[in-house]
PDB file of N, CA and C in Angstrom:
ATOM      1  N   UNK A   1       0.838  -1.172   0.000  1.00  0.00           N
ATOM      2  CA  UNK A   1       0.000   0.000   0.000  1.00  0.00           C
ATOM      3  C   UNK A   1       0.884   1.237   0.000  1.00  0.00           C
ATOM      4  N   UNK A   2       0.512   2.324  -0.362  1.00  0.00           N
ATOM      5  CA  UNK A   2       0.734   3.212  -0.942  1.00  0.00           C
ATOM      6  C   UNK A   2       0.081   4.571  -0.770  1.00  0.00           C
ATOM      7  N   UNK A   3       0.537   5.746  -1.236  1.00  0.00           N
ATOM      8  CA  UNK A   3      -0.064   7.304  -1.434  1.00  0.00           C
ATOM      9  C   UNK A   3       0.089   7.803  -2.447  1.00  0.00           C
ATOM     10  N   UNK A   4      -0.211   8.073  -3.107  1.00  0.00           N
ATOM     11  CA  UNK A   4      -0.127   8.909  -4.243  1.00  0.00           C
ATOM     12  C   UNK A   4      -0.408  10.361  -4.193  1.00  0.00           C
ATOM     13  N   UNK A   5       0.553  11.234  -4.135  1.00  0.00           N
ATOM     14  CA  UNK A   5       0.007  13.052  -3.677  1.00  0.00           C
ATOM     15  C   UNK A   5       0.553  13.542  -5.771  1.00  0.00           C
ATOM     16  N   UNK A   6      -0.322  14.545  -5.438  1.00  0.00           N
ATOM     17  CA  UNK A   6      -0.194  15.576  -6.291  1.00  0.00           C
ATOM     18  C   UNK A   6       0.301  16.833  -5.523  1.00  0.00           C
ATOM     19  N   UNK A   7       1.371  17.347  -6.012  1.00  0.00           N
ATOM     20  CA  UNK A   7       1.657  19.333  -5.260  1.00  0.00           C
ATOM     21  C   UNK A   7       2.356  20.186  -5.858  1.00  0.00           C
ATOM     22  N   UNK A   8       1.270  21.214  -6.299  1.00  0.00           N
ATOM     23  CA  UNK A   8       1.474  21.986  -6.833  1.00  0.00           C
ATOM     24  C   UNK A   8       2.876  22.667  -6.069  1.00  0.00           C
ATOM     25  N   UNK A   9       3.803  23.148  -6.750  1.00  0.00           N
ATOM     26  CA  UNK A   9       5.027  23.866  -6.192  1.00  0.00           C
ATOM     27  C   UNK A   9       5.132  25.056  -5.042  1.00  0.00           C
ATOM     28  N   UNK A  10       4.329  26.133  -5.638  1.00  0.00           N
ATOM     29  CA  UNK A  10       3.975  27.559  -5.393  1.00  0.00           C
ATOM     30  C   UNK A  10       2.883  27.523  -3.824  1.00  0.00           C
ATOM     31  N   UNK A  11       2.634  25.985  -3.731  1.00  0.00           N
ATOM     32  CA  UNK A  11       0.874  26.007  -2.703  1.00  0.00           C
ATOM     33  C   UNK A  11       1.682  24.753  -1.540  1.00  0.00           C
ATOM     34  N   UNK A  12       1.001  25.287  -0.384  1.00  0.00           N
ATOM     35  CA  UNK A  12       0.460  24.458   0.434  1.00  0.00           C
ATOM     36  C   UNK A  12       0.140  23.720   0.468  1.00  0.00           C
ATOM     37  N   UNK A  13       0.718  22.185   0.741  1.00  0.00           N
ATOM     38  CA  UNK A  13      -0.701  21.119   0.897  1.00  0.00           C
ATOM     39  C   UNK A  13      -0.618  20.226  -0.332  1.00  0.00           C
ATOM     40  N   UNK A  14      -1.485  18.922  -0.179  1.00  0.00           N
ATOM     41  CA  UNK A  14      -1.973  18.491  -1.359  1.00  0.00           C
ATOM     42  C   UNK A  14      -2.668  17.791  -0.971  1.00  0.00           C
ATOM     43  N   UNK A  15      -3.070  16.941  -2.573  1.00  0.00           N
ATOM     44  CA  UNK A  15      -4.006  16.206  -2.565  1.00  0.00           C
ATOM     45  C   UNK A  15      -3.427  14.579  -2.803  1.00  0.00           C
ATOM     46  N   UNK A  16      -4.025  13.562  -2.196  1.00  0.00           N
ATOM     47  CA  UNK A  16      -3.357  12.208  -2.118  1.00  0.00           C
ATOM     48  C   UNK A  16      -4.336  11.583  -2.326  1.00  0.00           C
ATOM     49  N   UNK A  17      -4.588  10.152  -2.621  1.00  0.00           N
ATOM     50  CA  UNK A  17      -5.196   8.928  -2.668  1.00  0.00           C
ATOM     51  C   UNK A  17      -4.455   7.755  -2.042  1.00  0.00           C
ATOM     52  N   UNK A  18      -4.979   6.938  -1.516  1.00  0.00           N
ATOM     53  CA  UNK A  18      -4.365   5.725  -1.029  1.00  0.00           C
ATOM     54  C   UNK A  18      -4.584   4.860  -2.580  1.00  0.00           C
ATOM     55  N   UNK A  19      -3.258   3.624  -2.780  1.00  0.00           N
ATOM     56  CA  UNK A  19      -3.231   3.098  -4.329  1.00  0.00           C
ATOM     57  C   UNK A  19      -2.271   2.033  -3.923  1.00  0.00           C
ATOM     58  N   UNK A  20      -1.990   1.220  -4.616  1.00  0.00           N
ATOM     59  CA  UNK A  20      -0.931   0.439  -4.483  1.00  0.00           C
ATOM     60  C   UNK A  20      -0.036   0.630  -5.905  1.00  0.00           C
ATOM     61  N   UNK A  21       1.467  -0.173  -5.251  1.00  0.00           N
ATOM     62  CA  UNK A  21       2.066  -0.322  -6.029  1.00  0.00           C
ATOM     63  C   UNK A  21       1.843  -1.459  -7.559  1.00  0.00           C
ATOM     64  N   UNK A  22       2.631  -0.969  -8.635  1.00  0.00           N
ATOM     65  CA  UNK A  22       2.682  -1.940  -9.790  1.00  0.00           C
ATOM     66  C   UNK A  22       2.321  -1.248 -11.253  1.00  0.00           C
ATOM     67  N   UNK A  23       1.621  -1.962 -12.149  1.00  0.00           N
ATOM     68  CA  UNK A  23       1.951  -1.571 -13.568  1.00  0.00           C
ATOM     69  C   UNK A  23       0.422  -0.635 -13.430  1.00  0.00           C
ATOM     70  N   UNK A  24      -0.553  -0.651 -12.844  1.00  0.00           N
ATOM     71  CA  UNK A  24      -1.686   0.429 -12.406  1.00  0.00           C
ATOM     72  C   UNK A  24      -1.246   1.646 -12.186  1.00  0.00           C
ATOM     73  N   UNK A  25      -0.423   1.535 -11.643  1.00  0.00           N
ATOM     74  CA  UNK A  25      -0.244   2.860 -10.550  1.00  0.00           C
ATOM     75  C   UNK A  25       0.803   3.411 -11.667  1.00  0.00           C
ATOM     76  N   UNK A  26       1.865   2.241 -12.282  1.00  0.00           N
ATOM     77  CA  UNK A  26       2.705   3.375 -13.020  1.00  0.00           C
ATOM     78  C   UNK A  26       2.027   3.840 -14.586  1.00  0.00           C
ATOM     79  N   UNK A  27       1.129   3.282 -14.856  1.00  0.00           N
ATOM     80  CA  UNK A  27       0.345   3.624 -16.083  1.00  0.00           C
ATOM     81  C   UNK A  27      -0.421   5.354 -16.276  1.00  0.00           C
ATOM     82  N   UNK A  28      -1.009   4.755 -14.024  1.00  0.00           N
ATOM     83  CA  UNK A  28      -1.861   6.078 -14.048  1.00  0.00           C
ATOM     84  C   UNK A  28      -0.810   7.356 -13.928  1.00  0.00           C
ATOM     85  N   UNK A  29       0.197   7.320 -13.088  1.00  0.00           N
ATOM     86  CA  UNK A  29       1.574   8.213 -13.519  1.00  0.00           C
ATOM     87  C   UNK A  29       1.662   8.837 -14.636  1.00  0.00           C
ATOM     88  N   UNK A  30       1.797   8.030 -15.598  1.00  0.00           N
ATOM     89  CA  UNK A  30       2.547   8.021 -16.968  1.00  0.00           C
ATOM     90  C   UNK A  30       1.346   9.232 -17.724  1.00  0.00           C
ATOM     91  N   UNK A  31      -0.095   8.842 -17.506  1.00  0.00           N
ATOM     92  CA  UNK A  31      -0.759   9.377 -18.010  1.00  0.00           C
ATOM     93  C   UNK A  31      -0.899  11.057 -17.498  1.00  0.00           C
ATOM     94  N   UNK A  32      -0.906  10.657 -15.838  1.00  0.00           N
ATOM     95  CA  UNK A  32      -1.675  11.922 -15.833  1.00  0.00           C
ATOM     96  C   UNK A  32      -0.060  12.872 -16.030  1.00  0.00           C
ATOM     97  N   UNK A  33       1.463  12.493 -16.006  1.00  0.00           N
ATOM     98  CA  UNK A  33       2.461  13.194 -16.239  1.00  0.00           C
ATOM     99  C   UNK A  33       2.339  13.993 -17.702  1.00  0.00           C
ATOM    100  N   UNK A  34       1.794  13.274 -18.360  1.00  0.00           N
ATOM    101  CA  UNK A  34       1.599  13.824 -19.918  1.00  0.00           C
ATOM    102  C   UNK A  34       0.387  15.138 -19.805  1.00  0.00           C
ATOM    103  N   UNK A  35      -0.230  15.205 -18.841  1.00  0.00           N
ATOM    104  CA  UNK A  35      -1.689  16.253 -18.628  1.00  0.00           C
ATOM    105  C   UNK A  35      -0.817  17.535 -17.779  1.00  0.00           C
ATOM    106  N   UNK A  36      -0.122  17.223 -17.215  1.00  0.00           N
ATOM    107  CA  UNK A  36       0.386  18.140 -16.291  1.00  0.00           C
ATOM    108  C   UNK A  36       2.164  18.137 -16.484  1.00  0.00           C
ATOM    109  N   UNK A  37       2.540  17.689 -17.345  1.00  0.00           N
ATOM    110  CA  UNK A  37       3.924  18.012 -17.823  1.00  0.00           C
ATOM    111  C   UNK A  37       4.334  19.741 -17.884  1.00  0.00           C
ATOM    112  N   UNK A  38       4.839  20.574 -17.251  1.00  0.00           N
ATOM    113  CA  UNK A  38       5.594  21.654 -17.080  1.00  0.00           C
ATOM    114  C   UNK A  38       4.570  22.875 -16.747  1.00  0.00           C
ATOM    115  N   UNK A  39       3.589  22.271 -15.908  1.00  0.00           N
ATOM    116  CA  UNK A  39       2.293  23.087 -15.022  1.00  0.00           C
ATOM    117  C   UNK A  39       2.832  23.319 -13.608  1.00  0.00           C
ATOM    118  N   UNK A  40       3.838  23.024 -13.324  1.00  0.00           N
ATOM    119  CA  UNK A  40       4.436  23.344 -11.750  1.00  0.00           C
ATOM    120  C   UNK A  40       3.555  22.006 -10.696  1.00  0.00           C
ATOM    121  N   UNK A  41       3.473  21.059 -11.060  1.00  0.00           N
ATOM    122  CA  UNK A  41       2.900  19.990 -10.440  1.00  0.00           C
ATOM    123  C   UNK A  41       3.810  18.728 -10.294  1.00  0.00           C
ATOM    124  N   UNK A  42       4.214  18.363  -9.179  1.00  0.00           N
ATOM    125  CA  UNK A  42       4.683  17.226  -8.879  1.00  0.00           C
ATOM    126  C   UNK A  42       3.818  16.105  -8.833  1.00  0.00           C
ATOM    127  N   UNK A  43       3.942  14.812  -8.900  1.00  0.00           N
ATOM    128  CA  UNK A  43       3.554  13.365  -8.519  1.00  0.00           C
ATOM    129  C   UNK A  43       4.372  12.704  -7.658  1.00  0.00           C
ATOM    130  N   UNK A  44       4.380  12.437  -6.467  1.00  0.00           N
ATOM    131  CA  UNK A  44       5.064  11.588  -5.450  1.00  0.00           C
ATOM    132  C   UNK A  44       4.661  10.728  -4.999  1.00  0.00           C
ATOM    133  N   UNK A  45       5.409   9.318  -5.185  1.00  0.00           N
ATOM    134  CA  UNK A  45       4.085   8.291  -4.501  1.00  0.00           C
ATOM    135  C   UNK A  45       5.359   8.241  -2.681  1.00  0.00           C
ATOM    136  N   UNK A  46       4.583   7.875  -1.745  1.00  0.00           N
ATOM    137  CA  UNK A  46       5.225   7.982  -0.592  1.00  0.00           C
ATOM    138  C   UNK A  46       4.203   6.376   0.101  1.00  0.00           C
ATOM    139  N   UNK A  47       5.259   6.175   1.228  1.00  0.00           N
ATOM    140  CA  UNK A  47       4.635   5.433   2.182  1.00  0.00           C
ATOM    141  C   UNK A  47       3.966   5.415   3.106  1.00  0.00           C
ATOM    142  N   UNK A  48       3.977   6.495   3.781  1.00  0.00           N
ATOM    143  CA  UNK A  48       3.542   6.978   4.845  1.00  0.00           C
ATOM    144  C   UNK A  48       3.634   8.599   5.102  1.00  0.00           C
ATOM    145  N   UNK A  49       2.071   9.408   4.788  1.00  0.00           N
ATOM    146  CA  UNK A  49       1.923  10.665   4.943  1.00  0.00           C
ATOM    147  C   UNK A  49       2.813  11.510   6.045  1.00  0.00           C
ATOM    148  N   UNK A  50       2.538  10.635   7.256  1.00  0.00           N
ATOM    149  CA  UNK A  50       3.378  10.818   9.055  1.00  0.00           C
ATOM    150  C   UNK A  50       4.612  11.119   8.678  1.00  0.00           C
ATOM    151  N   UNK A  51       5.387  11.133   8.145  1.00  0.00           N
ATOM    152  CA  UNK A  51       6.988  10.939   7.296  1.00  0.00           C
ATOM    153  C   UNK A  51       7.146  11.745   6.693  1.00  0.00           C
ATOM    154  N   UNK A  52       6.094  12.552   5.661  1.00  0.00           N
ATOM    155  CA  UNK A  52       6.995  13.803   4.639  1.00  0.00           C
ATOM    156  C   UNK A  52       5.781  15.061   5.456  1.00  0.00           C
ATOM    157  N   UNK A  53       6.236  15.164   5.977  1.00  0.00           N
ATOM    158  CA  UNK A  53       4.973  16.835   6.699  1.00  0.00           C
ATOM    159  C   UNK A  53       5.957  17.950   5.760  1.00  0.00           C
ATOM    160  N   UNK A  54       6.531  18.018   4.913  1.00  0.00           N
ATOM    161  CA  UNK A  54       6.829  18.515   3.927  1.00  0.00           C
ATOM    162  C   UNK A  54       5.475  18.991   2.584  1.00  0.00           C
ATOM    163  N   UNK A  55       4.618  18.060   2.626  1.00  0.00           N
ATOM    164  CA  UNK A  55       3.530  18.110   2.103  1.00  0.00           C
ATOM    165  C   UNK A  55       2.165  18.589   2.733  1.00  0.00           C
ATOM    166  N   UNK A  56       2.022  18.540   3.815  1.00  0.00           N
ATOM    167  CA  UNK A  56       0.982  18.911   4.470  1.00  0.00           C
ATOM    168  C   UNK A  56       0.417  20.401   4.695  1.00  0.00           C
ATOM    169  N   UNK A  57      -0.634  20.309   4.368  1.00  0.00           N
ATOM    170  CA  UNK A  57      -1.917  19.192   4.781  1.00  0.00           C
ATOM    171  C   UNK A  57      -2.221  18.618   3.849  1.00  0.00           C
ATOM    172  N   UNK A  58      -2.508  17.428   3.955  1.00  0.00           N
ATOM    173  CA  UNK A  58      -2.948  16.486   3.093  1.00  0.00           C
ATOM    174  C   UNK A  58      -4.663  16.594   2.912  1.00  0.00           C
ATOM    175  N   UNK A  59      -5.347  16.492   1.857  1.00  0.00           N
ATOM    176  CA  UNK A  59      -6.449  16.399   1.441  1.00  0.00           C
ATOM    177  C   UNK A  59      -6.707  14.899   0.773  1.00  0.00           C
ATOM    178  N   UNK A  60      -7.159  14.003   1.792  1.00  0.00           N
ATOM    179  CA  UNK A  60      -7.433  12.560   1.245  1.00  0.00           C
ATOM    180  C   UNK A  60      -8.356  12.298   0.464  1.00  0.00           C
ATOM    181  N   UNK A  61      -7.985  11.872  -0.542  1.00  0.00           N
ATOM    182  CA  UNK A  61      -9.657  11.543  -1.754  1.00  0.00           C
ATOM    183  C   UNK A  61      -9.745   9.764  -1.386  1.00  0.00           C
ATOM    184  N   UNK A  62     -11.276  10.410  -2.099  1.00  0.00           N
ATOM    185  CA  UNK A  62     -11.739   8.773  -1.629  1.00  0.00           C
ATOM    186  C   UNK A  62     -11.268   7.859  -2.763  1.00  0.00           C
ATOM    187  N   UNK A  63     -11.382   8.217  -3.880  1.00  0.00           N
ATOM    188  CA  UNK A  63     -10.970   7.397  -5.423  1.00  0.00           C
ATOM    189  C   UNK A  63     -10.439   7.964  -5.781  1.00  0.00           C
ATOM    190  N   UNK A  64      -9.317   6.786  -6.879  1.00  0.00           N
ATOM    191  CA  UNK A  64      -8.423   7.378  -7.417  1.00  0.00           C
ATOM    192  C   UNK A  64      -9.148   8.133  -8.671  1.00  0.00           C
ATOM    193  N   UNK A  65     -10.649   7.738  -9.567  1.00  0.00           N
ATOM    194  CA  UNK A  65     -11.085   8.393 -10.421  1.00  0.00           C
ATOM    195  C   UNK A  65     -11.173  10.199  -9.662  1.00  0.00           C
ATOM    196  N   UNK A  66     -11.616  10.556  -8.637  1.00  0.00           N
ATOM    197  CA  UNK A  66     -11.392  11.832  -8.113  1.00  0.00           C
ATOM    198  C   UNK A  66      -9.917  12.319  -7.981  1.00  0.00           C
ATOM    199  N   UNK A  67      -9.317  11.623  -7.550  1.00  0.00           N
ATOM    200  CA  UNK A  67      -7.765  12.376  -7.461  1.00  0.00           C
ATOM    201  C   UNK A  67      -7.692  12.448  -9.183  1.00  0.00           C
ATOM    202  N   UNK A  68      -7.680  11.821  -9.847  1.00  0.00           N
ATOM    203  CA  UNK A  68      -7.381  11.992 -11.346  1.00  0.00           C
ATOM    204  C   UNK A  68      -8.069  13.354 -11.525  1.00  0.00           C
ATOM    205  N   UNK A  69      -9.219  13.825 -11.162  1.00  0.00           N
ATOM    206  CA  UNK A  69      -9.921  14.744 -12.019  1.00  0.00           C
ATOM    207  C   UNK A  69      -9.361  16.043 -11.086  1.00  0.00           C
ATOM    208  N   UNK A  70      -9.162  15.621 -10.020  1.00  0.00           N
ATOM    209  CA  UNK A  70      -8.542  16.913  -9.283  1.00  0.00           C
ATOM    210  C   UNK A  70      -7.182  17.297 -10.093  1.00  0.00           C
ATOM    211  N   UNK A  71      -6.180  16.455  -9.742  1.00  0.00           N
ATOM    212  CA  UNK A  71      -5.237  16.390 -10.533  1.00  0.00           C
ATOM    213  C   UNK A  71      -5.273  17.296 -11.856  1.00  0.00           C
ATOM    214  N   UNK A  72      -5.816  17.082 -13.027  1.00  0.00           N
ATOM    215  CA  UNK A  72      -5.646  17.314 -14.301  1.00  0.00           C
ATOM    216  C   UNK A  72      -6.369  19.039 -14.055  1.00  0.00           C
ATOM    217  N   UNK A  73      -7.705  19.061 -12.480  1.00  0.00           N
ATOM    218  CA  UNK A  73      -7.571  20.421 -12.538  1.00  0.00           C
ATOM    219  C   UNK A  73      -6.489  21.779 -11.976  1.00  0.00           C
ATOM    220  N   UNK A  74      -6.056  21.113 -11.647  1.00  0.00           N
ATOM    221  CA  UNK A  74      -4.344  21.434 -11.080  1.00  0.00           C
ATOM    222  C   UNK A  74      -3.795  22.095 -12.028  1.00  0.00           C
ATOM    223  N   UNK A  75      -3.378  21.624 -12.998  1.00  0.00           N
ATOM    224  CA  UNK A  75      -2.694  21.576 -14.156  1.00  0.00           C
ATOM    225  C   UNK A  75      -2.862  23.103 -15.289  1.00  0.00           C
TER     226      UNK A  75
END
């Protein structure tokens, strides 16, 4: 198990989903990197939120179809 955050550079905070690792998770990467390629948006997958307070506050989505659409509105 897994996190998946989106963060914008310039902002506070982000937005995460819980996801697991494997060829899912690096597909959904791959894609949404191509939507948000040189928009000031990172993708970090992490293990444990408690660990990077570098990111916080975290905004937990319930699905990854919502983090996707948040995401691409990021962008």
């Amino acid at each position: 198990m897994c996190y998946l955050i989106a963060k914008e550079f310039d902002k506070q905070g982000c937005i995460a989903v819980k996801t697991r690792h494997g060829k899912e998770l690096s597909n959904m990467v791959n894609e949404l990197n191509k939507e948000i390629s040189g928009k000031g948006v990172q993708l970090v997958t992490i293990s444990r939120p408690s660990a990077y307070g570098e990111y916080e506050p975290y905004e937990m989505l319930e699905s990854v179809e919502d983090f996707k659409d948040r995401v691409k509105k990021l962008a």
